[in-house]
PDB file of N, CA and C in Angstrom:
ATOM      1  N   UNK A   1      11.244  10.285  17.828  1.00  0.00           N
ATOM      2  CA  UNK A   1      11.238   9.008  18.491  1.00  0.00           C
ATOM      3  C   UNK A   1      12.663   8.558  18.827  1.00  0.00           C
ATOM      4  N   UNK A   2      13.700   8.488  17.664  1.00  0.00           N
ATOM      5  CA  UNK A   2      15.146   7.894  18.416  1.00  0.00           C
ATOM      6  C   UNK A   2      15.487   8.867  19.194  1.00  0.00           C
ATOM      7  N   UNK A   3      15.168  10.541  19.624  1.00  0.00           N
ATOM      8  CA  UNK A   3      16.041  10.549  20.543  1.00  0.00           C
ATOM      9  C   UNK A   3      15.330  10.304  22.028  1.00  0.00           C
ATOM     10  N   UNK A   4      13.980   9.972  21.918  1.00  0.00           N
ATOM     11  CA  UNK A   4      13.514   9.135  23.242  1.00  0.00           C
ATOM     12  C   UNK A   4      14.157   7.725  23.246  1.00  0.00           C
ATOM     13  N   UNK A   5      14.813   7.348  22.680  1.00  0.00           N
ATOM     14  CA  UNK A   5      15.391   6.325  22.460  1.00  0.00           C
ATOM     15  C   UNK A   5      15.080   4.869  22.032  1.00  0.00           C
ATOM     16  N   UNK A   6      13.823   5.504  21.048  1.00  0.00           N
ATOM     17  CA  UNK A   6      13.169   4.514  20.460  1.00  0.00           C
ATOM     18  C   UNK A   6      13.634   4.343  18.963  1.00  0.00           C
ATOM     19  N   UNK A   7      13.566   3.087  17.888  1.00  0.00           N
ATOM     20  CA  UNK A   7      14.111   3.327  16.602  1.00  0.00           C
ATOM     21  C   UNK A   7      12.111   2.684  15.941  1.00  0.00           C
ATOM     22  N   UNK A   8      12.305   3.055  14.984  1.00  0.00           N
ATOM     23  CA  UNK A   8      10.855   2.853  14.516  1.00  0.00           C
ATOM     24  C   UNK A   8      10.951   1.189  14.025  1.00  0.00           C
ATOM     25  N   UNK A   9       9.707   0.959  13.631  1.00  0.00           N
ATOM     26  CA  UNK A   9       9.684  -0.305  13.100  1.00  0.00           C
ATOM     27  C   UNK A   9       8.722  -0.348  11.903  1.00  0.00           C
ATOM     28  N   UNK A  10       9.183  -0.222  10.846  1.00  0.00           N
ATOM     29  CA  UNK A  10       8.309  -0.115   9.445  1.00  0.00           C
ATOM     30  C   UNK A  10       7.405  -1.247   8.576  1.00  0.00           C
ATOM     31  N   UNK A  11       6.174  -1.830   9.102  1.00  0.00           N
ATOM     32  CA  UNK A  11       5.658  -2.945   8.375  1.00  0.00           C
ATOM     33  C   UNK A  11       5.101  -2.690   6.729  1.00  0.00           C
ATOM     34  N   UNK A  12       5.087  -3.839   6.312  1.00  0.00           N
ATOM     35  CA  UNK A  12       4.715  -3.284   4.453  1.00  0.00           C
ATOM     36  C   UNK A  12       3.692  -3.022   4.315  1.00  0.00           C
ATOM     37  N   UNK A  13       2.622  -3.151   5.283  1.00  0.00           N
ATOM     38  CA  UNK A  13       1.653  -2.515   4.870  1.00  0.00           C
ATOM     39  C   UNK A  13       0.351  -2.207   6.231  1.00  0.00           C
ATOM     40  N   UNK A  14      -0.417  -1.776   6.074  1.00  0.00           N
ATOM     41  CA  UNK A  14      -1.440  -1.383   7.030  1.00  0.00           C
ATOM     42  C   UNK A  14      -2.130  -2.849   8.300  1.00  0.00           C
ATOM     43  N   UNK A  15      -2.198  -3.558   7.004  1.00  0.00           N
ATOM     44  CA  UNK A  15      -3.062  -5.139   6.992  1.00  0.00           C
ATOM     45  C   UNK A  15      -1.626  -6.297   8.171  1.00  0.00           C
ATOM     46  N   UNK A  16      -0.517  -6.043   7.776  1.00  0.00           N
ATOM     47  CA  UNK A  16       0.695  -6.617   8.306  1.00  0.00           C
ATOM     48  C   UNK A  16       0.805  -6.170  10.493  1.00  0.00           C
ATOM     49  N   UNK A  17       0.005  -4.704  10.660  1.00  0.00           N
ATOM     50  CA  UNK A  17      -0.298  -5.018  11.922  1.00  0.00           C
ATOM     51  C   UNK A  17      -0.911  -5.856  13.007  1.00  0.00           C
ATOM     52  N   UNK A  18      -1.198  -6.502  12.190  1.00  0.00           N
ATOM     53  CA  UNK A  18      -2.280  -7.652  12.677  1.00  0.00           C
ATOM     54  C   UNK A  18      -1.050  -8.455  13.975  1.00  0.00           C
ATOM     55  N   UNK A  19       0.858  -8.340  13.181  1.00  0.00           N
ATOM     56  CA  UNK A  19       1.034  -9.030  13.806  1.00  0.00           C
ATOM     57  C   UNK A  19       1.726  -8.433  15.033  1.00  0.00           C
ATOM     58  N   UNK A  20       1.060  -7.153  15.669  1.00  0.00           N
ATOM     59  CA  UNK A  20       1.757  -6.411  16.526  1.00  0.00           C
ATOM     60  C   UNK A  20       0.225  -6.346  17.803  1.00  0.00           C
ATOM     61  N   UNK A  21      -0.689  -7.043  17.252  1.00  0.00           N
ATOM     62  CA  UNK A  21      -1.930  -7.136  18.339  1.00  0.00           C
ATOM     63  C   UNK A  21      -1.928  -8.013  19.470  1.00  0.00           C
ATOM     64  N   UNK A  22      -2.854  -7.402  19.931  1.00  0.00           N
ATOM     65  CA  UNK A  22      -3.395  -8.326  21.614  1.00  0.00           C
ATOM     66  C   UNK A  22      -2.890  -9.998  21.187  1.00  0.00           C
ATOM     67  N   UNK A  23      -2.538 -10.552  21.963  1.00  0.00           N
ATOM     68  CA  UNK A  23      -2.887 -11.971  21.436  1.00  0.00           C
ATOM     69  C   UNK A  23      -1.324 -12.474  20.883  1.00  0.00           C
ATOM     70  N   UNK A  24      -0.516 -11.312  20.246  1.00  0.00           N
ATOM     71  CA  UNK A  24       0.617 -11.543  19.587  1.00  0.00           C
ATOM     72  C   UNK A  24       2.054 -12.051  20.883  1.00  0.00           C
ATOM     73  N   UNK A  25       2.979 -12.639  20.259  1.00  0.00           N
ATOM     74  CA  UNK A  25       4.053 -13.114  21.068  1.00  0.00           C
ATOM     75  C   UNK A  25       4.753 -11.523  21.212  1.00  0.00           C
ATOM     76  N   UNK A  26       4.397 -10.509  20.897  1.00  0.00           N
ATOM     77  CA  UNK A  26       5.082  -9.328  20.448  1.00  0.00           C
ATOM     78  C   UNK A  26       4.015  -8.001  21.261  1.00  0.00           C
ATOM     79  N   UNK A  27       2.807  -8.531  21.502  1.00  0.00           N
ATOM     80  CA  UNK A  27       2.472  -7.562  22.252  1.00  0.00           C
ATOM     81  C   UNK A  27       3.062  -7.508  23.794  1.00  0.00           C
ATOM     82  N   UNK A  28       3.226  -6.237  24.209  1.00  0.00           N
ATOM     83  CA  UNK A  28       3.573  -6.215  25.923  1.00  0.00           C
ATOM     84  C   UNK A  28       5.386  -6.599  25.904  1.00  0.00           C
ATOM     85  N   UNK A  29       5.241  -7.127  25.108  1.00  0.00           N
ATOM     86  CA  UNK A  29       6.925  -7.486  25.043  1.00  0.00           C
ATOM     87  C   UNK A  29       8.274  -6.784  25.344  1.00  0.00           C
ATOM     88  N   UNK A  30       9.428  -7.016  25.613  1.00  0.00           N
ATOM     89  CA  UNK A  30      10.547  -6.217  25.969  1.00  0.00           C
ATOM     90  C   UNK A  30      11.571  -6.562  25.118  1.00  0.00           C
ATOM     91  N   UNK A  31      11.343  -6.329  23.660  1.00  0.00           N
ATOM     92  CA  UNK A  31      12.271  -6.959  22.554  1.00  0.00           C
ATOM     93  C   UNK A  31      12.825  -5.427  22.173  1.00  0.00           C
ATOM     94  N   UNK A  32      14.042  -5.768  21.766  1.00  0.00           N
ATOM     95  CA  UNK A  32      15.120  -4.913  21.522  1.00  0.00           C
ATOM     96  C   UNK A  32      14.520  -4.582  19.772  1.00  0.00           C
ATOM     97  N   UNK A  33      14.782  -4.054  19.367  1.00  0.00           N
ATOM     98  CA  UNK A  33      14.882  -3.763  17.628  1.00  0.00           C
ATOM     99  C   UNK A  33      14.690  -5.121  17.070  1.00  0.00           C
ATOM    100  N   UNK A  34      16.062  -5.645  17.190  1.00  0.00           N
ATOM    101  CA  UNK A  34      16.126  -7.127  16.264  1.00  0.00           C
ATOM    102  C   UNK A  34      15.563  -8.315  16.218  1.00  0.00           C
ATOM    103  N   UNK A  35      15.212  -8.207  17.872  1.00  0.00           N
ATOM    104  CA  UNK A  35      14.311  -9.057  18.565  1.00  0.00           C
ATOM    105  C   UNK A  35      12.736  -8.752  18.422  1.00  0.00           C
ATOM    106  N   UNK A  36      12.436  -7.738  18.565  1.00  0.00           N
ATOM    107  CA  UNK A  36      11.175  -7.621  17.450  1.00  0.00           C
ATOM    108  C   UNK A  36      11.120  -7.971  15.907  1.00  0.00           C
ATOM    109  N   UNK A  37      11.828  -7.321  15.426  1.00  0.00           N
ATOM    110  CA  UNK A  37      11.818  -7.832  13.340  1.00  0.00           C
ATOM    111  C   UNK A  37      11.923  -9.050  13.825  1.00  0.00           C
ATOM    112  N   UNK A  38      12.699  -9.976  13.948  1.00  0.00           N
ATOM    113  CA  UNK A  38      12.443 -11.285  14.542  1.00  0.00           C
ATOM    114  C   UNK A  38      11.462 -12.002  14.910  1.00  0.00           C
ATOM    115  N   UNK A  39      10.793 -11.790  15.758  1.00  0.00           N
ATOM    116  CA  UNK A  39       9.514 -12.149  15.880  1.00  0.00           C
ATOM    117  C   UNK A  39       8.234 -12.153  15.205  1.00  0.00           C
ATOM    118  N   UNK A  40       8.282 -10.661  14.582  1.00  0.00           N
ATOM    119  CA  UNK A  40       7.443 -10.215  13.298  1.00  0.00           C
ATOM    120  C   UNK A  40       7.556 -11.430  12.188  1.00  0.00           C
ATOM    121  N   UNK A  41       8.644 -11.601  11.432  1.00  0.00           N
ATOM    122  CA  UNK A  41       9.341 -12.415  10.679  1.00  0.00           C
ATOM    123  C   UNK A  41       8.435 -13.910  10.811  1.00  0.00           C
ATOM    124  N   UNK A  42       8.810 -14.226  12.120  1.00  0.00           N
ATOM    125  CA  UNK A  42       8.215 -15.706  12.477  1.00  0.00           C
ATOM    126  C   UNK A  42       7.085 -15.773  13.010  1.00  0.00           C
ATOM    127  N   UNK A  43       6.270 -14.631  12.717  1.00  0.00           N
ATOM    128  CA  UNK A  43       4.761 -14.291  12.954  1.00  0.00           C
ATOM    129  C   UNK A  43       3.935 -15.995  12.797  1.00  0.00           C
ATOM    130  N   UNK A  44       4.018 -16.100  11.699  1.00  0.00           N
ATOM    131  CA  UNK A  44       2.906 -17.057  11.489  1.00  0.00           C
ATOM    132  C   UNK A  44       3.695 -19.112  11.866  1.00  0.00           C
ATOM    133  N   UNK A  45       4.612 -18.601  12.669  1.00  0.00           N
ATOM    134  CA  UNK A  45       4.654 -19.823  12.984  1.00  0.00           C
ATOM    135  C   UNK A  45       4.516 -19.931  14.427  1.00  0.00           C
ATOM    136  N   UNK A  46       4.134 -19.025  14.793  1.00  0.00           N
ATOM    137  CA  UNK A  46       3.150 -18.575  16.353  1.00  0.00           C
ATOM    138  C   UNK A  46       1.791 -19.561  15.962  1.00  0.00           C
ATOM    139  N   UNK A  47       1.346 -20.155  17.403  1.00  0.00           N
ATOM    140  CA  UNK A  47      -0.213 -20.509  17.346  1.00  0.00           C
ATOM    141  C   UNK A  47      -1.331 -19.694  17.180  1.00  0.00           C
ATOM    142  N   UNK A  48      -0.562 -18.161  17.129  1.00  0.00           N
ATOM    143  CA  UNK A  48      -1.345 -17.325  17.291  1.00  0.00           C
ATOM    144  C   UNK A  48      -2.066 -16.824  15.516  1.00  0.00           C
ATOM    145  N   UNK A  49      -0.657 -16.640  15.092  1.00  0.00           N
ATOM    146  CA  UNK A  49      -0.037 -16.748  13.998  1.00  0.00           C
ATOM    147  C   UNK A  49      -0.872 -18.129  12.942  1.00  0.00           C
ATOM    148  N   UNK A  50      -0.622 -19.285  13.410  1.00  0.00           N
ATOM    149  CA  UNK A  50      -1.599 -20.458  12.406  1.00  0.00           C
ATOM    150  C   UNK A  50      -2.735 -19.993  12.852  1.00  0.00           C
ATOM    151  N   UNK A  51      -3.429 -19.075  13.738  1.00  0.00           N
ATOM    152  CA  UNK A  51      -4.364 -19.709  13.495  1.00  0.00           C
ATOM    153  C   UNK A  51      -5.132 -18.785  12.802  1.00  0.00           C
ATOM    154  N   UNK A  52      -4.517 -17.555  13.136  1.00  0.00           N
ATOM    155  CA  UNK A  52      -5.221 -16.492  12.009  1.00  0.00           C
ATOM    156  C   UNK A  52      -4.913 -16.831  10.665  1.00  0.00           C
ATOM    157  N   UNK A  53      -3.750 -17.398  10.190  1.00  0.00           N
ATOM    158  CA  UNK A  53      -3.409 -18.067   8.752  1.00  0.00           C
ATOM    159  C   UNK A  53      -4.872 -19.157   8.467  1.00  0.00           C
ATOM    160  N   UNK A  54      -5.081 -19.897   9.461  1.00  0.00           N
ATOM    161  CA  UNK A  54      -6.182 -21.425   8.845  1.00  0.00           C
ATOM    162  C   UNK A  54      -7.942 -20.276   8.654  1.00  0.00           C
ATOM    163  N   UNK A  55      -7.734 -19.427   9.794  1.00  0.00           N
ATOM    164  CA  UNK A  55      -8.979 -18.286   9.776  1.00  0.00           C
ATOM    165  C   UNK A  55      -9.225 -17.700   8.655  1.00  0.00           C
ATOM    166  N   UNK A  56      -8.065 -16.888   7.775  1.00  0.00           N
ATOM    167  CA  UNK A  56      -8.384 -16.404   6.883  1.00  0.00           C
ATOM    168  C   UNK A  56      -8.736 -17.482   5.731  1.00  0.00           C
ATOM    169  N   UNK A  57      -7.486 -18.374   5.631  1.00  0.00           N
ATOM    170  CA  UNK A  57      -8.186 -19.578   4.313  1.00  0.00           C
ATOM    171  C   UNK A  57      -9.777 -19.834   4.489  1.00  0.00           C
ATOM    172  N   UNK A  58     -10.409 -19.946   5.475  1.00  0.00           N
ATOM    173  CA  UNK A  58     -11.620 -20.321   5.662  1.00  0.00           C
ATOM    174  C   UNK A  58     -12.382 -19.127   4.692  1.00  0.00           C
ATOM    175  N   UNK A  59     -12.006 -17.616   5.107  1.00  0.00           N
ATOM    176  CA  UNK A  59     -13.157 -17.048   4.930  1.00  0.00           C
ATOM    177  C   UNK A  59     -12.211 -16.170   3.891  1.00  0.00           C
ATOM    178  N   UNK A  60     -11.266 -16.527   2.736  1.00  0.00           N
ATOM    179  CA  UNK A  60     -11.057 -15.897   1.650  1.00  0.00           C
ATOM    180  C   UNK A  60     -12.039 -15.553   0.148  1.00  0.00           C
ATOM    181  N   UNK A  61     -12.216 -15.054  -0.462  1.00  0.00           N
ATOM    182  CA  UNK A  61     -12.826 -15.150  -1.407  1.00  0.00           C
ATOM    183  C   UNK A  61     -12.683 -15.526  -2.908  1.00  0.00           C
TER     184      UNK A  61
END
């Protein structure tokens, strides 16, 4: 991948892609490295972001 000139991006876990989906400020996007972790980071202060946060409280167990 870096020498297509891509650098990877490592989330902690499987479940944490959620914030790289349709719908995300981060899908389709043209963010550099830092500018992605960045965005990732401030995932849940996206509307997209609250609202899957208020979604899951609803239906936790």
């Amino acid at each position: 991948m870096k020498r297509l000139g891509f650098q990877p991006v490592i989330l902690d876990s499987l479940a944490e892609g959620i914030k790289l989906e349709s719908g995300t400020n981060v899908f389709g996007a043209d963010f550099n490295r830092a500018e992605l972790l960045n965005a990732i980071d401030h995932y849940f202060e996206t509307d997209f972001g609250q609202e899957i946060f208020q979604n899951s409280r609803k239906h936790s167990f």
